[in-house]
Protein backbone atom coordinates (compact mmCIF):
# COMPACT_ATOMS: atom_id res chain seq x y z
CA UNK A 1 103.73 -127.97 27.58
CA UNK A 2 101.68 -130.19 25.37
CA UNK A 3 97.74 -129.57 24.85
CA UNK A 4 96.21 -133.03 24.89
CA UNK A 5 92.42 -133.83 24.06
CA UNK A 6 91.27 -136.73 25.45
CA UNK A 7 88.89 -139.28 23.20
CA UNK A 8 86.68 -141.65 24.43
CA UNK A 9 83.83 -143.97 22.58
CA UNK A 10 80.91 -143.09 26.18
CA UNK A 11 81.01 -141.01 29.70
CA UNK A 12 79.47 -143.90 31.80
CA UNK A 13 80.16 -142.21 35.30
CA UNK A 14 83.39 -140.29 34.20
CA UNK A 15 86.19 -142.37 35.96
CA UNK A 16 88.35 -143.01 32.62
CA UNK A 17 88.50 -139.86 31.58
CA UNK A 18 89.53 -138.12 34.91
CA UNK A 19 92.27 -140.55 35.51
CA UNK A 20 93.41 -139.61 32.04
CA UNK A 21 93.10 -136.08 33.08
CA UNK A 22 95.44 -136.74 35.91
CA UNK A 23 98.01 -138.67 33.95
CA UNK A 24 97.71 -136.20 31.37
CA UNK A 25 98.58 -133.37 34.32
CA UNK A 26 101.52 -135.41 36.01
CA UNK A 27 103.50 -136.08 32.90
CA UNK A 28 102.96 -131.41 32.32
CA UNK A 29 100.13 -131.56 29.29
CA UNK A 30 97.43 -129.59 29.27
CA UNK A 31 94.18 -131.61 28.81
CA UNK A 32 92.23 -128.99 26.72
CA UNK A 33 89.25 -131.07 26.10
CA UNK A 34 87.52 -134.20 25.46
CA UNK A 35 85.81 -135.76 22.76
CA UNK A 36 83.20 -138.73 23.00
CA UNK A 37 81.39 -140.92 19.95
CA UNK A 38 78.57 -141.13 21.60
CA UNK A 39 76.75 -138.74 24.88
CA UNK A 40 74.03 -140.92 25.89
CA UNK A 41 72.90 -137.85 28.46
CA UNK A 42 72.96 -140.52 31.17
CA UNK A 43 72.31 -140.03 34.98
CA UNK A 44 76.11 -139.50 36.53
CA UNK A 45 74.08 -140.70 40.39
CA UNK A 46 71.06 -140.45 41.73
CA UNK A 47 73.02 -137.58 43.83
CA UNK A 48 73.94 -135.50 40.94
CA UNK A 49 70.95 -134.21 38.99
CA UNK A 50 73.60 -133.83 35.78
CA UNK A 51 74.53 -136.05 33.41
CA UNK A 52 78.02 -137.76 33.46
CA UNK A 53 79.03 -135.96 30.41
CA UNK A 54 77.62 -132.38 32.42
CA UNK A 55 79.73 -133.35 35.51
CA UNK A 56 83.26 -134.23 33.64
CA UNK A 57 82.74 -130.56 31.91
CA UNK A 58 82.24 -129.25 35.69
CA UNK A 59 84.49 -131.14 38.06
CA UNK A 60 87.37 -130.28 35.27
CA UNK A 61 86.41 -126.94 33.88
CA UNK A 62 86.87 -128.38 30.23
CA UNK A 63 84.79 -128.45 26.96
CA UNK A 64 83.27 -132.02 26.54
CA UNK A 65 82.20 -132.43 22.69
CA UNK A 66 80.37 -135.50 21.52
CA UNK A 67 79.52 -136.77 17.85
CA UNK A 68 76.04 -137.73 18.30
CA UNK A 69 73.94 -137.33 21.00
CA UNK A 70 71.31 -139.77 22.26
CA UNK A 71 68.66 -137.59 21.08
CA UNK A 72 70.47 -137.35 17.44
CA UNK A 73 70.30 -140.86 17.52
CA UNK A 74 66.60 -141.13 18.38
CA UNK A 75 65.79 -139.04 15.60
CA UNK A 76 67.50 -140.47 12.97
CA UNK A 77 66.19 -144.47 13.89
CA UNK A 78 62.57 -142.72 13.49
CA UNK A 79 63.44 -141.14 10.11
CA UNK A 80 65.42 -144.27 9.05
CA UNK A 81 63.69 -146.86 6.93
CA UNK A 82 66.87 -149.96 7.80
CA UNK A 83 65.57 -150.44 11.53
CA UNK A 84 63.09 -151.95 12.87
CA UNK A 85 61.02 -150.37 15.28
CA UNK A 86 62.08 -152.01 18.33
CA UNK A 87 65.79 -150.94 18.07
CA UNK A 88 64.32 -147.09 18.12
CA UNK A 89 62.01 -148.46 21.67
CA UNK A 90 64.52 -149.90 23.55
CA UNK A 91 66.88 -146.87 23.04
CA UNK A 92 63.86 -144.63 24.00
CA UNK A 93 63.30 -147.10 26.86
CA UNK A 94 66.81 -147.19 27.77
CA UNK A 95 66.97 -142.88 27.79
CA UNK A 96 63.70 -143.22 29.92
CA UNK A 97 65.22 -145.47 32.01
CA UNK A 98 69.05 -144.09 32.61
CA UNK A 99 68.42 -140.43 31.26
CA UNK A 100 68.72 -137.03 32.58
């Protein structure tokens, strides 16, 4: 048996990742976890109240770990002198808009 960890850049609604969980399974690996660049802590549905990244952890009983989070990310664009202040609203705007 091989331990696999899957890596990913997002979670958008989970899809890629469980299909590479099910490869992963066929072929006799053991997907131990994943690993994402970036959890934006986005709505999985309107029907789920947890985020995708929430739901992959659940539905397939395996760590997710991500580099940054969107709220990392928020906090460094208001501590960070290179951006502008409308890069740090729309990603505020977008978490309002899409997050759990």
């Amino acid at each position: 048996l091989f331990r696999s960890l899957i890596v990913d850049d997002v979670i958008t609604a989970g899809t890629a990742i469980r299909e590479s969980f099910d490869m992963l399974k066929k072929i006799n690996a053991v997907p131990v976890g994943v690993s994402i660049a970036l959890d934006r802590a986005e709505k999985r549905s309107l029907d789920d109240p947890v985020s995708a990244v929430q739901a992959v952890a659940r539905d397939l009983e395996i760590p997710v770990i991500s580099i940054v989070s969107l709220p990392q990310l928020q906090s460094f664009l208001r501590k960070s002198p290179d951006y502008e202040d409308e890069v740090l609203a729309s990603v505020s705007d977008y978490r309002k808009q899409y997050g759990v």
